[in-house]
Protein backbone atom coordinates (compact mmCIF):
# COMPACT_ATOMS: atom_id res chain seq x y z
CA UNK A 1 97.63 111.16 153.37
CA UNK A 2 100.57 108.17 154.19
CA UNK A 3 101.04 106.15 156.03
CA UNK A 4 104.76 105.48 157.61
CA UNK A 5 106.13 102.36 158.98
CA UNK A 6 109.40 102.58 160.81
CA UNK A 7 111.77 99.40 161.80
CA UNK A 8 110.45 99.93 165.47
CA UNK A 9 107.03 98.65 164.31
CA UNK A 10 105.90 102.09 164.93
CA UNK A 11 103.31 103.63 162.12
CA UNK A 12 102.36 107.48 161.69
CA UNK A 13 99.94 108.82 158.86
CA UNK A 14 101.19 111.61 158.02
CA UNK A 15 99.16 114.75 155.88
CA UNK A 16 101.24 114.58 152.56
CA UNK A 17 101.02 111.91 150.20
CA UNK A 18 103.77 108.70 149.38
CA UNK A 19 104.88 110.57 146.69
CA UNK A 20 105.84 114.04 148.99
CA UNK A 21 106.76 112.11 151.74
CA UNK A 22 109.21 110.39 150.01
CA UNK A 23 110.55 113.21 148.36
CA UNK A 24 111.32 114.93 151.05
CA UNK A 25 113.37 111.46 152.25
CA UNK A 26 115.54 111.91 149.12
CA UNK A 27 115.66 115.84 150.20
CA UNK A 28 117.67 115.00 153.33
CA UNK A 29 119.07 111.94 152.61
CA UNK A 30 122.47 113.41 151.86
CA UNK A 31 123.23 114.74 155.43
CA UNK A 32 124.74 112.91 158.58
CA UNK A 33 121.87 112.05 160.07
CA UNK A 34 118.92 112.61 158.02
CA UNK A 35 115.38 113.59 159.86
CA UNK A 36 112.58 114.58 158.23
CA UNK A 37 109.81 116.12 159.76
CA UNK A 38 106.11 115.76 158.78
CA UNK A 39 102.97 117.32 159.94
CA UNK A 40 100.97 114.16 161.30
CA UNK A 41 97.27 113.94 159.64
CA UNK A 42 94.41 115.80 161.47
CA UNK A 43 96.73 117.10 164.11
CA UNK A 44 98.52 120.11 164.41
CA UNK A 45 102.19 118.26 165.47
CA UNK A 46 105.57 117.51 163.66
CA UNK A 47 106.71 114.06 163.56
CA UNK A 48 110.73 113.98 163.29
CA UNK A 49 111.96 111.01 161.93
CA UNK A 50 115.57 109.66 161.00
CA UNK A 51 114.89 108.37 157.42
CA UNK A 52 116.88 105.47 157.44
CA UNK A 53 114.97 104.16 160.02
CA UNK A 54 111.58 103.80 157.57
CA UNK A 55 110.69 100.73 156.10
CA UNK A 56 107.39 101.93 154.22
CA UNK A 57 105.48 104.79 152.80
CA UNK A 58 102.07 103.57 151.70
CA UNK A 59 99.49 105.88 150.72
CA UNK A 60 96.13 105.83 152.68
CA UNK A 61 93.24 104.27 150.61
């Protein structure tokens, strides 16, 4: 699991690792506007997030 800090001080852990979560960043990164959606850890919901808004992907320890 990740966690994701955004530059509205909000966090969200997330079910995939840094390493995927950030990958999928650099997946979108090349359209307009570009969201990435993650499945948020232990529930069964999407989080949609515009990537330039994230400051941090840490993985949970």
């Amino acid at each position: 699991m990740a966690i994701i800090r955004t530059s509205d001080k909000r966090k969200f852990e997330v079910e995939v690792s840094a390493r995927k979560a950030d990958e999928e960043i650099v997946r979108v990164g090349g359209r307009a506007i570009p969201i990435v959606d993650l499945k948020l850890a232990g529930e069964d919901t999407m989080v949609f997030l515009n990537a330039h808004h994230i400051v941090s992907i840490e993985d949970d320890d």
